[in-house]
Protein backbone atom coordinates (compact mmCIF):
# COMPACT_ATOMS: atom_id res chain seq x y z
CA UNK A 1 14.39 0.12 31.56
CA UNK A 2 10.53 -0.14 31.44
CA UNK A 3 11.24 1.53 27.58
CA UNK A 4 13.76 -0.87 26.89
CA UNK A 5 10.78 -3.77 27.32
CA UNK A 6 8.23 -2.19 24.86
CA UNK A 7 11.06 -2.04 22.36
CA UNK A 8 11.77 -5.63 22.71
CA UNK A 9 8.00 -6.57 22.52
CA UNK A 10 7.90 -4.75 19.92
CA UNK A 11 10.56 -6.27 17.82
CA UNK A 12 8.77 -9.33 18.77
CA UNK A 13 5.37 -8.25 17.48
CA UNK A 14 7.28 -7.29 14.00
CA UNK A 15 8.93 -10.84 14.02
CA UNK A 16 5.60 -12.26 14.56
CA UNK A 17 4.15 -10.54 11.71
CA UNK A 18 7.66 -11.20 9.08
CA UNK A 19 7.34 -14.96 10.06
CA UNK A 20 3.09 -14.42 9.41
CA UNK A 21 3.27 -13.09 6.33
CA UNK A 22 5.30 -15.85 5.48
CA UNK A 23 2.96 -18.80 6.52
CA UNK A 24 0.29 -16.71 4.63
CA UNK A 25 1.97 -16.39 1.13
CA UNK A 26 3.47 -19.32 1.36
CA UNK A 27 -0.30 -20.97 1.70
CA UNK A 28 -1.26 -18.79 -0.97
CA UNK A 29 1.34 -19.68 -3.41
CA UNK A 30 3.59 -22.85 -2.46
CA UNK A 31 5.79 -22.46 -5.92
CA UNK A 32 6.94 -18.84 -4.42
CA UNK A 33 8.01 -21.15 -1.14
CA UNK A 34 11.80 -20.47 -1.60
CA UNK A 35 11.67 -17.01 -1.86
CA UNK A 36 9.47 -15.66 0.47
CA UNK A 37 11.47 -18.10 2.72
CA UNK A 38 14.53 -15.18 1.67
CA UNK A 39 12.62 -12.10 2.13
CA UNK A 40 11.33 -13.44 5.72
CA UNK A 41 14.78 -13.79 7.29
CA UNK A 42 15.92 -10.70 5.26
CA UNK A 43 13.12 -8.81 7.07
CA UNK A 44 13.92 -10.83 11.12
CA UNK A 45 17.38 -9.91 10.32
CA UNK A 46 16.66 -6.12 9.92
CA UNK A 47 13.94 -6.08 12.35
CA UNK A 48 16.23 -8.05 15.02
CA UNK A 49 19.06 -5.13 14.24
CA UNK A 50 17.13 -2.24 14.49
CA UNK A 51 15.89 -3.39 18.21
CA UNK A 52 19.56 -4.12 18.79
CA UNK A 53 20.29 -0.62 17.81
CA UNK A 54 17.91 0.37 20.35
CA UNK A 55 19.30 -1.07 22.67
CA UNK A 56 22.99 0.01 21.92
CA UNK A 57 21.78 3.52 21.76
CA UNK A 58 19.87 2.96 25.42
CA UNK A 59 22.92 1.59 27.09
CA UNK A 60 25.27 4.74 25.55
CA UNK A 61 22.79 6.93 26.98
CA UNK A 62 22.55 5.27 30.35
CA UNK A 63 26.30 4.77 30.85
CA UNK A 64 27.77 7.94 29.12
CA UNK A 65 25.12 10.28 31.32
């Protein structure tokens, strides 16, 4: 389970950065506001899956071993 916890920190870490990036261009360049605003919850949508897949994949390995 200790595995399972640096995969969720590190999906956090990546949302951290999405959401970062965000605040950054979007200080850079207010007129682009609407769609970096698309492309940051395009990339927390795939980040938040592919920890979910982790964790889909952990629990099939747990339970089917």
């Amino acid at each position: 389970m200790l595995l399972h916890a640096a995969k969720c920190i590190g999906a956090g870490i990546d949302i951290g950065t999405v959401f970062g990036a965000l605040v950054l261009g979007t200080s850079r360049n207010l007129s682009l506001k609407d769609e970096l605003f698309k492309m940051a919850v395009l990339g927390f949508a795939l980040t938040e899956a592919i920890a979910l897949f982790a964790l889909m994949i952990e629990f099939l390995i747990l339970f089917a071993l």
